[in-house]
ModelCIF file with pLDDT and N, C-alpha, C, O atoms, coordinates in Angstrom:
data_MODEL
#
_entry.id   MODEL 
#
_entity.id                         1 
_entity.type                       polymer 
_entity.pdbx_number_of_molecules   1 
#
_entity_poly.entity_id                      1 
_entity_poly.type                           'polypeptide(L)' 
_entity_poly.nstd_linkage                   no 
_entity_poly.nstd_monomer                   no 
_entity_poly.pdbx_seq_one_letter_code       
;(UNK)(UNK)(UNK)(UNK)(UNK)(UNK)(UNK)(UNK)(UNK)(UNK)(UNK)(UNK)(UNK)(UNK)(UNK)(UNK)
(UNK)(UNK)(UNK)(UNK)(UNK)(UNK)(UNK)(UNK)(UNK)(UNK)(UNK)(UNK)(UNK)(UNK)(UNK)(UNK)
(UNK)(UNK)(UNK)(UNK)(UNK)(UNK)(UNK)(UNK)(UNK)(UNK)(UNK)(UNK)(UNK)(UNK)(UNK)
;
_entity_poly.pdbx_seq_one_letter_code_can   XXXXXXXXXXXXXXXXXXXXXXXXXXXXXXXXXXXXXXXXXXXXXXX 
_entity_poly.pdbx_strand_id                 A 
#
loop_
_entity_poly_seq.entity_id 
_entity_poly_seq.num 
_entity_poly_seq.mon_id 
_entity_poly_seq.hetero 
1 1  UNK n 
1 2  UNK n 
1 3  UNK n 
1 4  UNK n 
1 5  UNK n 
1 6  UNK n 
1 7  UNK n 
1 8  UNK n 
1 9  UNK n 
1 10 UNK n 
1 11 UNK n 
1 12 UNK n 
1 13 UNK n 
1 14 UNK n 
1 15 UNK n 
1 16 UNK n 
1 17 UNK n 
1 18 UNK n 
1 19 UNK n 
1 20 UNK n 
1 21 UNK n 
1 22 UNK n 
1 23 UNK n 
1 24 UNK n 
1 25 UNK n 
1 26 UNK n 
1 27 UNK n 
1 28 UNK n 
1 29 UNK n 
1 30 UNK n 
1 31 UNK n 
1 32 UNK n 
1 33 UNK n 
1 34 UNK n 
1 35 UNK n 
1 36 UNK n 
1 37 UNK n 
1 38 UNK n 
1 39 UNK n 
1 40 UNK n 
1 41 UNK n 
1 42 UNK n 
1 43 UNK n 
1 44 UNK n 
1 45 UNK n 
1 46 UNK n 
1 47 UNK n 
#
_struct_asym.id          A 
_struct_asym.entity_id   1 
#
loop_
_ma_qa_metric.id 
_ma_qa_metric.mode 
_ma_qa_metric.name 
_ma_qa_metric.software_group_id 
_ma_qa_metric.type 
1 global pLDDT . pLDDT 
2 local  pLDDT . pLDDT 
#
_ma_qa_metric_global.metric_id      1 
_ma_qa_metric_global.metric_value   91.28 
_ma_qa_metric_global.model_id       1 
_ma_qa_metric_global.ordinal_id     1 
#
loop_
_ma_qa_metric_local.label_asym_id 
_ma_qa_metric_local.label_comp_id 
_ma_qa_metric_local.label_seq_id 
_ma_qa_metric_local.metric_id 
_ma_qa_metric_local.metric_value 
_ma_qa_metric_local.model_id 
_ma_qa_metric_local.ordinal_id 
A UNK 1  2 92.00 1 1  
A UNK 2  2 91.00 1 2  
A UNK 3  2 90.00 1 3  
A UNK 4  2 90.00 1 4  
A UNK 5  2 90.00 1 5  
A UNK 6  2 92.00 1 6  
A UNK 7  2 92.00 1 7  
A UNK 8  2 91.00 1 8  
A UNK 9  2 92.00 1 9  
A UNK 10 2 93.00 1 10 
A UNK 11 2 93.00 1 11 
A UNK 12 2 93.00 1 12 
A UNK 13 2 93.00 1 13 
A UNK 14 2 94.00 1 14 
A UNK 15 2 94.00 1 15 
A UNK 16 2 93.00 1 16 
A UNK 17 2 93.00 1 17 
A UNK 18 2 94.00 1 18 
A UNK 19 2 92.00 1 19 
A UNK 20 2 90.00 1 20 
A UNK 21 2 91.00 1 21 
A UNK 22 2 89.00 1 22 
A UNK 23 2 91.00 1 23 
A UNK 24 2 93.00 1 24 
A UNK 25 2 94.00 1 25 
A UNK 26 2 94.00 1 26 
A UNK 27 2 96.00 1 27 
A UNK 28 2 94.00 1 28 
A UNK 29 2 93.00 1 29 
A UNK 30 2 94.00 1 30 
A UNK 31 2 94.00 1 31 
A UNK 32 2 94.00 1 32 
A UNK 33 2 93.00 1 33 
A UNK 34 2 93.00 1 34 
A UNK 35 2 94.00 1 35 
A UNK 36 2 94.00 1 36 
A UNK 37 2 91.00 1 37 
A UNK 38 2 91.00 1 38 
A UNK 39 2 92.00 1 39 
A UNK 40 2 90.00 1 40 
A UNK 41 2 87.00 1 41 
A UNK 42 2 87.00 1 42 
A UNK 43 2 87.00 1 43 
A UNK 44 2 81.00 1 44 
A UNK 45 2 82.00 1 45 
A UNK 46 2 82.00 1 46 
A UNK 47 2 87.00 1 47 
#
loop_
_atom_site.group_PDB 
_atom_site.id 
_atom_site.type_symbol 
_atom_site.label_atom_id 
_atom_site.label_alt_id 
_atom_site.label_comp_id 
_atom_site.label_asym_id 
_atom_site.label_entity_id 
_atom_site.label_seq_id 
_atom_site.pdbx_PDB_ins_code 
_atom_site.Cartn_x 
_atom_site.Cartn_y 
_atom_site.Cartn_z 
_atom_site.occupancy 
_atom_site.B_iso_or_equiv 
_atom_site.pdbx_formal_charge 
_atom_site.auth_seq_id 
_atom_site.auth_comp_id 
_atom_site.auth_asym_id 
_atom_site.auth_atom_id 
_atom_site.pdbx_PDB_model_num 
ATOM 1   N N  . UNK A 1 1  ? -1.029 6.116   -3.069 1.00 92.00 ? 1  UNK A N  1 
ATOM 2   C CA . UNK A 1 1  ? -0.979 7.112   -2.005 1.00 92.00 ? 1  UNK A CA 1 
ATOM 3   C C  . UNK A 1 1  ? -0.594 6.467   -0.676 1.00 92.00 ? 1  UNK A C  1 
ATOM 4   O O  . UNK A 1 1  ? -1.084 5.370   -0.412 1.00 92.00 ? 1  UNK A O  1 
ATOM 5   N N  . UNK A 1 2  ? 0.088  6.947   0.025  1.00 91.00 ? 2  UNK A N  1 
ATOM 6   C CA . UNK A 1 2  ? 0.876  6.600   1.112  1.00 91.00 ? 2  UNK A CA 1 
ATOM 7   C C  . UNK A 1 2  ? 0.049  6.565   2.374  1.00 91.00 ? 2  UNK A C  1 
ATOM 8   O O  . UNK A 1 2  ? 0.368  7.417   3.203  1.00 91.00 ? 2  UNK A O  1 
ATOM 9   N N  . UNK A 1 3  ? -0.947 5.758   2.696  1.00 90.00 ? 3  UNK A N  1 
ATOM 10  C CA . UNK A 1 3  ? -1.778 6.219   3.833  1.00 90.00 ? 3  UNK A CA 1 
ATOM 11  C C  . UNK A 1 3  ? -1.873 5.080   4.771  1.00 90.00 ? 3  UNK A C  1 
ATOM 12  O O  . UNK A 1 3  ? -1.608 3.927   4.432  1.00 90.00 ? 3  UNK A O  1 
ATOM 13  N N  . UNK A 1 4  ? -2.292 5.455   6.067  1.00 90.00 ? 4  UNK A N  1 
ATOM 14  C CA . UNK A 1 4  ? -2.008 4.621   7.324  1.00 90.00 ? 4  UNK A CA 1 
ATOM 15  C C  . UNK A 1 4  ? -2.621 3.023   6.946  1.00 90.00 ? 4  UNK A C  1 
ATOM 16  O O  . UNK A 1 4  ? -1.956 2.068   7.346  1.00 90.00 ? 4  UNK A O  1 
ATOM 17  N N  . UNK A 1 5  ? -4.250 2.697   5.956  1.00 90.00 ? 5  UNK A N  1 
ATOM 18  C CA . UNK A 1 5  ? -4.560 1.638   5.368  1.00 90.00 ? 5  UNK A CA 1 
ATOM 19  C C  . UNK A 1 5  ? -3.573 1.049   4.805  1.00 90.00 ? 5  UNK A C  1 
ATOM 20  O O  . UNK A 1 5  ? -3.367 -0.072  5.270  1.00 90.00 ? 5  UNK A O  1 
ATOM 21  N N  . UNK A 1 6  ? -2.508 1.545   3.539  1.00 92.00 ? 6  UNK A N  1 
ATOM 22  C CA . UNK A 1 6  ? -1.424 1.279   2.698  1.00 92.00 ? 6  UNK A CA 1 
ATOM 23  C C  . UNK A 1 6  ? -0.632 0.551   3.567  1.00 92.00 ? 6  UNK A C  1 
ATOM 24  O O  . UNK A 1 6  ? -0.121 -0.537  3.301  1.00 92.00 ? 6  UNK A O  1 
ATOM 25  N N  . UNK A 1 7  ? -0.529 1.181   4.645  1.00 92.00 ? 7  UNK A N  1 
ATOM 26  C CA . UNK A 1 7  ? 0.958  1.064   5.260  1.00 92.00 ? 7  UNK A CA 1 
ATOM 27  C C  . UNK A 1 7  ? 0.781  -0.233  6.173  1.00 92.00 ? 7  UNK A C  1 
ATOM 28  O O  . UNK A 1 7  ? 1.668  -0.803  6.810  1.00 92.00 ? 7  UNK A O  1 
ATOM 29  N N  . UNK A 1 8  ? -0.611 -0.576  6.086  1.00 91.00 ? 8  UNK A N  1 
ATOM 30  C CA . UNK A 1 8  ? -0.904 -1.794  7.128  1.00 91.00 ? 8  UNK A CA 1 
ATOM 31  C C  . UNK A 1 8  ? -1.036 -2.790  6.084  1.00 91.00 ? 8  UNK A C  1 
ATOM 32  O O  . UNK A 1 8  ? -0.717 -3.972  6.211  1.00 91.00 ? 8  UNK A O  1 
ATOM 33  N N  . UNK A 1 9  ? -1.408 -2.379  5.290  1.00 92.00 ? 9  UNK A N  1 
ATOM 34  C CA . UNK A 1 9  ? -1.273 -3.539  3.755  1.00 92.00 ? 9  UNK A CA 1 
ATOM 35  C C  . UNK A 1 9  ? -0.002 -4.271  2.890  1.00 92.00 ? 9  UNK A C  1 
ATOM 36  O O  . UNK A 1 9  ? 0.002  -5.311  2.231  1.00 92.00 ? 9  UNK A O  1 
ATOM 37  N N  . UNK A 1 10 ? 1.443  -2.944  3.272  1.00 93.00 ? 10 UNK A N  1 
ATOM 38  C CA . UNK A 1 10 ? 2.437  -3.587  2.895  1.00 93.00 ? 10 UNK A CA 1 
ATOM 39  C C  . UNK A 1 10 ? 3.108  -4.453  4.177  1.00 93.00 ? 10 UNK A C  1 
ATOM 40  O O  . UNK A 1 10 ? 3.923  -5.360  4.009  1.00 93.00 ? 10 UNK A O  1 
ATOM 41  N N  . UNK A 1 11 ? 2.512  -3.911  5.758  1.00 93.00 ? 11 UNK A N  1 
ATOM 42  C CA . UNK A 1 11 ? 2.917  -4.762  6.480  1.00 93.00 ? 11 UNK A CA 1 
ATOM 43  C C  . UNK A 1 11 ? 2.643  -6.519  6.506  1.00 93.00 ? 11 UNK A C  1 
ATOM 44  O O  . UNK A 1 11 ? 3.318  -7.499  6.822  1.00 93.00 ? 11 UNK A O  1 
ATOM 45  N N  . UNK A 1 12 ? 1.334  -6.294  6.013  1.00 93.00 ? 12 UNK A N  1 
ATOM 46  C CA . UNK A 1 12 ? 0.573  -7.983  5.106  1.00 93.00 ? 12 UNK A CA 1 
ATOM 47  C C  . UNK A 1 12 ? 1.648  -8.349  4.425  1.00 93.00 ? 12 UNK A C  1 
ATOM 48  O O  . UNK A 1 12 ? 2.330  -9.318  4.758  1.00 93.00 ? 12 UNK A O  1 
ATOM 49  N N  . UNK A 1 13 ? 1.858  -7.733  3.577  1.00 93.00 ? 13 UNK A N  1 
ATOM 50  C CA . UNK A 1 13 ? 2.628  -7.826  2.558  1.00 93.00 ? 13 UNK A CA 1 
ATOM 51  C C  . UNK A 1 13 ? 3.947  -8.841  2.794  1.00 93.00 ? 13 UNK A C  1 
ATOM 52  O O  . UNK A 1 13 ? 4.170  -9.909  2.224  1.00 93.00 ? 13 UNK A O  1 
ATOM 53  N N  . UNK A 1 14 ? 4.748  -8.159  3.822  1.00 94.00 ? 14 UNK A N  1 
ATOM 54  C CA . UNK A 1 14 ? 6.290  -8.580  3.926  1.00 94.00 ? 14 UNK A CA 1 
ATOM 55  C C  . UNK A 1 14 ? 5.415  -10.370 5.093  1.00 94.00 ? 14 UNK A C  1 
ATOM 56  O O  . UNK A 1 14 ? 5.758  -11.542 4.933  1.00 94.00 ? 14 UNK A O  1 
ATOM 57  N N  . UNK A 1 15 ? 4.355  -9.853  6.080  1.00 94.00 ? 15 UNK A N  1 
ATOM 58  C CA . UNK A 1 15 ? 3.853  -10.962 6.009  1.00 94.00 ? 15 UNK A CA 1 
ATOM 59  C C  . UNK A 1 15 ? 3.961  -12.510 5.322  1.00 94.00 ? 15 UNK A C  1 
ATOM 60  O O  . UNK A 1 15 ? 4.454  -13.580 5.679  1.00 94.00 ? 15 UNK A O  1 
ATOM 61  N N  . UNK A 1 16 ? 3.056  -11.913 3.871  1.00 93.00 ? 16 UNK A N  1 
ATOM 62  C CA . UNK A 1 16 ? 2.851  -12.934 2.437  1.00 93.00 ? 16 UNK A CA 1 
ATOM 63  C C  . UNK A 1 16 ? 4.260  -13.373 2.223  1.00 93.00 ? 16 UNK A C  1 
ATOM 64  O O  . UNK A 1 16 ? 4.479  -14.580 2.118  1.00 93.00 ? 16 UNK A O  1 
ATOM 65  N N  . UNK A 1 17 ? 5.297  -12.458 2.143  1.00 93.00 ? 17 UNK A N  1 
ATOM 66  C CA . UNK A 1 17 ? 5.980  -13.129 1.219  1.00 93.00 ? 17 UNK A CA 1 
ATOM 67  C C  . UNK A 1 17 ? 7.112  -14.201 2.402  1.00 93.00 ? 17 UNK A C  1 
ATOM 68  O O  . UNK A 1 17 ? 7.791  -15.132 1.968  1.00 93.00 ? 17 UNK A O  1 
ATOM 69  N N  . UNK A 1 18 ? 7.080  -13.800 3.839  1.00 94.00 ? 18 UNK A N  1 
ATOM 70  C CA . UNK A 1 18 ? 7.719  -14.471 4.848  1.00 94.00 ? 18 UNK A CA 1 
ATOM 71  C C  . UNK A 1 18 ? 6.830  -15.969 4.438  1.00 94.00 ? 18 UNK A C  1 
ATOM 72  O O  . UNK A 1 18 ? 7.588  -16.892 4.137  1.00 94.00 ? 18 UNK A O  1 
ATOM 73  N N  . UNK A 1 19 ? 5.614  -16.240 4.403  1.00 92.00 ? 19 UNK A N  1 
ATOM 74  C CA . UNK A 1 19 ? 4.881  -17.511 4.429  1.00 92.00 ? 19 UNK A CA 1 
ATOM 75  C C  . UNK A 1 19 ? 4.586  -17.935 3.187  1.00 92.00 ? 19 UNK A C  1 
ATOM 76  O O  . UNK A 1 19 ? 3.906  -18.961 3.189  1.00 92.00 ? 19 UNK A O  1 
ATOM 77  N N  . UNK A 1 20 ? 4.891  -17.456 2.002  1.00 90.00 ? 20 UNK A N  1 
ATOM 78  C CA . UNK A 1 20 ? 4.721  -17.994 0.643  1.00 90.00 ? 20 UNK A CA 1 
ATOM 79  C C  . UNK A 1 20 ? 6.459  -18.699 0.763  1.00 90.00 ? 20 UNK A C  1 
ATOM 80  O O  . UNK A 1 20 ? 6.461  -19.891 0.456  1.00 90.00 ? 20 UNK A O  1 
ATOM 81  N N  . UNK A 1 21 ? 7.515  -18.280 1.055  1.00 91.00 ? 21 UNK A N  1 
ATOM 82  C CA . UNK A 1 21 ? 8.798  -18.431 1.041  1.00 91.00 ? 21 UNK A CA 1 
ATOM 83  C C  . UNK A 1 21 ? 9.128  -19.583 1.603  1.00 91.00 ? 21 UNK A C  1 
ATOM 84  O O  . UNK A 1 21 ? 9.777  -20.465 1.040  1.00 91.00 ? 21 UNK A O  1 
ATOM 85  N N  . UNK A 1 22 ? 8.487  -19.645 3.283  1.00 89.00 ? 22 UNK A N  1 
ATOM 86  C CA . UNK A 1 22 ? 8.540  -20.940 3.859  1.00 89.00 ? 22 UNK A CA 1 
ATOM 87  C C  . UNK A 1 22 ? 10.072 -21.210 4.595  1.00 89.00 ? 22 UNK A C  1 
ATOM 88  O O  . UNK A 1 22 ? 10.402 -22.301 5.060  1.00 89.00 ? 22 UNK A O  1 
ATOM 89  N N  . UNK A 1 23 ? 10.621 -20.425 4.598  1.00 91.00 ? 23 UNK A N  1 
ATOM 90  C CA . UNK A 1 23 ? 12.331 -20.591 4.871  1.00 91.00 ? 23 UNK A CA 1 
ATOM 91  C C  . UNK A 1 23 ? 12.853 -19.356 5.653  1.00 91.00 ? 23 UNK A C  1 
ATOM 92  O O  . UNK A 1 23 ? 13.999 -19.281 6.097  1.00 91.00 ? 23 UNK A O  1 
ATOM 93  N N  . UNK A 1 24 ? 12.168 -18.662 5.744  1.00 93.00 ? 24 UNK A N  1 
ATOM 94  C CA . UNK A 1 24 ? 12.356 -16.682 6.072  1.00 93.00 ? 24 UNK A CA 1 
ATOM 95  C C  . UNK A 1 24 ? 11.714 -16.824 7.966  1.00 93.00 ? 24 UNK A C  1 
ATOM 96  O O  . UNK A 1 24 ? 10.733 -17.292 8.544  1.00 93.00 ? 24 UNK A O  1 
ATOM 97  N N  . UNK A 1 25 ? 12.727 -16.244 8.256  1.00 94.00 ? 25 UNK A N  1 
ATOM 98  C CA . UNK A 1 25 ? 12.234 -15.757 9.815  1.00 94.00 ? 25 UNK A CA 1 
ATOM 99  C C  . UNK A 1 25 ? 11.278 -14.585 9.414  1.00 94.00 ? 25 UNK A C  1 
ATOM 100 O O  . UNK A 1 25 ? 11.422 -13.843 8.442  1.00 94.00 ? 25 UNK A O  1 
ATOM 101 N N  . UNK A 1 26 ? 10.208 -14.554 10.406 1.00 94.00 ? 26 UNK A N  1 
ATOM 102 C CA . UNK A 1 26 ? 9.204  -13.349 10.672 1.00 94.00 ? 26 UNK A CA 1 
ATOM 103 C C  . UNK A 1 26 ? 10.412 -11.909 10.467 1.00 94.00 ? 26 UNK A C  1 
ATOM 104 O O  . UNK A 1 26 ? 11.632 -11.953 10.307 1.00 94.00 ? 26 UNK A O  1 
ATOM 105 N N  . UNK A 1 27 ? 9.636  -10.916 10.539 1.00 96.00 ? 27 UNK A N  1 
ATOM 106 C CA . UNK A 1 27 ? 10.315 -9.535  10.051 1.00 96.00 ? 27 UNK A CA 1 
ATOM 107 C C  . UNK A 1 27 ? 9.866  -9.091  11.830 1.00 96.00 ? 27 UNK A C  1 
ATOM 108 O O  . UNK A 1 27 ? 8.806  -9.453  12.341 1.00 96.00 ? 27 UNK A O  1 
ATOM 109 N N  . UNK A 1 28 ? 10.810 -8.347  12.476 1.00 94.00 ? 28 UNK A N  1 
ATOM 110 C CA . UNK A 1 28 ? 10.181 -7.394  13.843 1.00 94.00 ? 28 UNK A CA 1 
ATOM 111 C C  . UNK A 1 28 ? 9.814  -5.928  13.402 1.00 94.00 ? 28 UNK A C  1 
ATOM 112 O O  . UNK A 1 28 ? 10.117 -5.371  12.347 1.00 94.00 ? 28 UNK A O  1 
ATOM 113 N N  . UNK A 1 29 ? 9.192  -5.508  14.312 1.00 93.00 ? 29 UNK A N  1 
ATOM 114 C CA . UNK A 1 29 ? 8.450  -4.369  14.000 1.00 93.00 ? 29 UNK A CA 1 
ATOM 115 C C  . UNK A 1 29 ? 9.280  -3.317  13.294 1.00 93.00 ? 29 UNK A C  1 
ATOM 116 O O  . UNK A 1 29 ? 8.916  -2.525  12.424 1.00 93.00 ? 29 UNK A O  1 
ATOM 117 N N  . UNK A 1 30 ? 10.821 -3.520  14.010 1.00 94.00 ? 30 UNK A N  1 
ATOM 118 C CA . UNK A 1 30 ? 11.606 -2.381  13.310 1.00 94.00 ? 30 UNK A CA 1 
ATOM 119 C C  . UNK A 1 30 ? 12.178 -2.345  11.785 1.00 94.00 ? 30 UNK A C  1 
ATOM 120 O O  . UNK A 1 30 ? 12.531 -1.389  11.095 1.00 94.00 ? 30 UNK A O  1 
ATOM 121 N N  . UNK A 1 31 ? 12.142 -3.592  11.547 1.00 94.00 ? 31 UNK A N  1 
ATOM 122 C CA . UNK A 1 31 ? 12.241 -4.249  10.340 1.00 94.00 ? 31 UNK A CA 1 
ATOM 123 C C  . UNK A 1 31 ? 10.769 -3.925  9.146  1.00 94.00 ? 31 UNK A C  1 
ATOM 124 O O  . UNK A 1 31 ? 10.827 -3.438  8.017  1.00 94.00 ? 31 UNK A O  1 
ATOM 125 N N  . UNK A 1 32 ? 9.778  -4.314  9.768  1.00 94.00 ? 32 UNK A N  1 
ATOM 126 C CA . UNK A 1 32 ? 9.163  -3.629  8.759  1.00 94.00 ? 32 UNK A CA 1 
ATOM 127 C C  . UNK A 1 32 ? 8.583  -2.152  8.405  1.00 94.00 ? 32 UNK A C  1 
ATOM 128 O O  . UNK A 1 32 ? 7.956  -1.799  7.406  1.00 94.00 ? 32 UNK A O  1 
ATOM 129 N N  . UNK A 1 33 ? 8.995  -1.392  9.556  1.00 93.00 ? 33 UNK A N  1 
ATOM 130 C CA . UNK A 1 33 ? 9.641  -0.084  9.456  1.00 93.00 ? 33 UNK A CA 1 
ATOM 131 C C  . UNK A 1 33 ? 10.165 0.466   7.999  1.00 93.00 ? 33 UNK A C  1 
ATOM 132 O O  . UNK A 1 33 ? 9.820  1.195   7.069  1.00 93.00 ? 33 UNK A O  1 
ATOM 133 N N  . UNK A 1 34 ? 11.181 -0.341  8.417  1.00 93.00 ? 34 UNK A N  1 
ATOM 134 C CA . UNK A 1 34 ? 12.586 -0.115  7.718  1.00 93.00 ? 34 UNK A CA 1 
ATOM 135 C C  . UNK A 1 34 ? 12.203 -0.467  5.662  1.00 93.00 ? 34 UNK A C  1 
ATOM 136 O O  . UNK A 1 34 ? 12.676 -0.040  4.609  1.00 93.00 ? 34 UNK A O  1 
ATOM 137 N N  . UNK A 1 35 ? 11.307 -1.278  5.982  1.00 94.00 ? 35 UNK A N  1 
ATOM 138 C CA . UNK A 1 35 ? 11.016 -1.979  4.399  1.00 94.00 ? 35 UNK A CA 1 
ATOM 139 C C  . UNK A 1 35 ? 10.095 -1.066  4.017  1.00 94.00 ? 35 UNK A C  1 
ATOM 140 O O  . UNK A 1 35 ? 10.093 -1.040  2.786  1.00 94.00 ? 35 UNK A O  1 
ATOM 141 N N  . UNK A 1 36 ? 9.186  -0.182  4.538  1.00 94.00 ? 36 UNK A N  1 
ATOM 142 C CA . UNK A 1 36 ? 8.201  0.913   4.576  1.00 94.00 ? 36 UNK A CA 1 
ATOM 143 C C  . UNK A 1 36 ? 8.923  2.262   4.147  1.00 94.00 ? 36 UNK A C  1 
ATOM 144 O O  . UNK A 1 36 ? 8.569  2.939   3.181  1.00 94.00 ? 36 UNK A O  1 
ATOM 145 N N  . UNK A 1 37 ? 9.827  2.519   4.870  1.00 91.00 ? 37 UNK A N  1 
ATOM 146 C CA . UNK A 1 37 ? 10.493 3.607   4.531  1.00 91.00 ? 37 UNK A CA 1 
ATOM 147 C C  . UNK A 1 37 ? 11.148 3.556   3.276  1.00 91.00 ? 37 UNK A C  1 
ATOM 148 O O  . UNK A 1 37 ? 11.198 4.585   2.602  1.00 91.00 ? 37 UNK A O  1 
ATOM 149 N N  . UNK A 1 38 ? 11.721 2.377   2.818  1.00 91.00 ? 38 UNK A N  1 
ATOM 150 C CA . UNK A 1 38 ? 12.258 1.893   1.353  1.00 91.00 ? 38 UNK A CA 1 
ATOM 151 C C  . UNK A 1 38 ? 11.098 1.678   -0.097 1.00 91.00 ? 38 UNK A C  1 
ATOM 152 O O  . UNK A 1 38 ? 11.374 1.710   -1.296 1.00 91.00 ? 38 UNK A O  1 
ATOM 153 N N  . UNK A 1 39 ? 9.598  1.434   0.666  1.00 92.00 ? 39 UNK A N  1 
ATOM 154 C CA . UNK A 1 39 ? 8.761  1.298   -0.088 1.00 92.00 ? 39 UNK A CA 1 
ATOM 155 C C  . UNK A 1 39 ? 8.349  3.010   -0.712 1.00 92.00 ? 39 UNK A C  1 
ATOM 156 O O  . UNK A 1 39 ? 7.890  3.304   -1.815 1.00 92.00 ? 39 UNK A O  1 
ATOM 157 N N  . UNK A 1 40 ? 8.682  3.858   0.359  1.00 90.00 ? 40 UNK A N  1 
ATOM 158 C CA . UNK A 1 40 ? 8.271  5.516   -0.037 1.00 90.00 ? 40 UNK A CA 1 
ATOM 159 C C  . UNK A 1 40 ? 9.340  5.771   -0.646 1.00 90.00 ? 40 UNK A C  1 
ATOM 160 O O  . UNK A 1 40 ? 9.085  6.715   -1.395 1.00 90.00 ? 40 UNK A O  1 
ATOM 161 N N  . UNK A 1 41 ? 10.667 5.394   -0.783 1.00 87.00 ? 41 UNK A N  1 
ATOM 162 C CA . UNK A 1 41 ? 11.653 5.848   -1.118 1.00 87.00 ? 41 UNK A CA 1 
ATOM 163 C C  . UNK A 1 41 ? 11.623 5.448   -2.797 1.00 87.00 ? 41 UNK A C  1 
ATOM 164 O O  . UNK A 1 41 ? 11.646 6.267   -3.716 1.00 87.00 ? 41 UNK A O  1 
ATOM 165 N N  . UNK A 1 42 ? 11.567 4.019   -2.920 1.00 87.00 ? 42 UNK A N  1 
ATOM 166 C CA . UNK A 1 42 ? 11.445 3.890   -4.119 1.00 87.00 ? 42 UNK A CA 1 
ATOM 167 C C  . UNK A 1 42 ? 10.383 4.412   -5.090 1.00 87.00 ? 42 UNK A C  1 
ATOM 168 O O  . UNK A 1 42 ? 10.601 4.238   -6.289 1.00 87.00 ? 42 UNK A O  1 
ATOM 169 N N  . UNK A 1 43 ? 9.175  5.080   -4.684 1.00 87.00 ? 43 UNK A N  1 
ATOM 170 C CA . UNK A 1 43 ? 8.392  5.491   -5.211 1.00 87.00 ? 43 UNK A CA 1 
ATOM 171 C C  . UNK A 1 43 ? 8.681  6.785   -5.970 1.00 87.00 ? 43 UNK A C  1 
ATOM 172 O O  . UNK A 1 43 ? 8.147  7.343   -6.928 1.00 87.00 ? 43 UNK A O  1 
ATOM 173 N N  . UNK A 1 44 ? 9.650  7.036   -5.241 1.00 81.00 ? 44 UNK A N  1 
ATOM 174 C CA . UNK A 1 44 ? 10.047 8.720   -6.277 1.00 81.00 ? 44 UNK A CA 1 
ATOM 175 C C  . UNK A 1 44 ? 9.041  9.932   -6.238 1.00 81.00 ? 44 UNK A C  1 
ATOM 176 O O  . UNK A 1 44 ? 9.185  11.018  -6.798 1.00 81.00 ? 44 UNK A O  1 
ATOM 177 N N  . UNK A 1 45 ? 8.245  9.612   -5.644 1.00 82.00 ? 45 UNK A N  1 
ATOM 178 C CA . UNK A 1 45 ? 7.038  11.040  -5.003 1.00 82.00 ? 45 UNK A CA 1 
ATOM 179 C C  . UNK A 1 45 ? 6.647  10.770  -3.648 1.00 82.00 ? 45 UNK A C  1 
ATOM 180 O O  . UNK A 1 45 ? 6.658  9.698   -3.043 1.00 82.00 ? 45 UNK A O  1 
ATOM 181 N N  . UNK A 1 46 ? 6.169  12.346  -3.127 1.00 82.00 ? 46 UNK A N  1 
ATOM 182 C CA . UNK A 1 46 ? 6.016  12.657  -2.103 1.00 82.00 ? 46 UNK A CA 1 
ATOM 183 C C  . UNK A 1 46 ? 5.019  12.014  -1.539 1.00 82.00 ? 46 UNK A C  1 
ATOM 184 O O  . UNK A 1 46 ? 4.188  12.049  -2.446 1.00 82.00 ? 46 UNK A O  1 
ATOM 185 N N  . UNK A 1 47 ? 4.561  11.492  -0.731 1.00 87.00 ? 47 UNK A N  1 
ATOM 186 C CA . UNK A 1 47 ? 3.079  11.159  -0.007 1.00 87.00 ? 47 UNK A CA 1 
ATOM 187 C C  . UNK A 1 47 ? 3.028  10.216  -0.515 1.00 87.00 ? 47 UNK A C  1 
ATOM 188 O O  . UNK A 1 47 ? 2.061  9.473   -0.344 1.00 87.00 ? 47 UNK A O  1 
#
């Protein structure tokens, strides 16, 4: 379910994988926006 907790959890997320990677510039706010909106998209349902 798509909720404001979720949405601060996949921001962790792109976080994790910037510092597990070790090679990746930080993501800016609009950027992880942008990976959020792709995360609802791929889900294929509403909410």
């Amino acid at each position: 379910e798509d909720t404001p907790e979720m949405r601060r959890k996949y921001t962790r997320f792109i976080a994790q994988e910037v510092e597990n990677d070790g090679r990746l510039p930080h993501f800016t706010e609009e950027a992880v926006e942008e990976v959020i909106l792709e995360a609802q998209r791929r889900s294929g349902r509403k909410e």
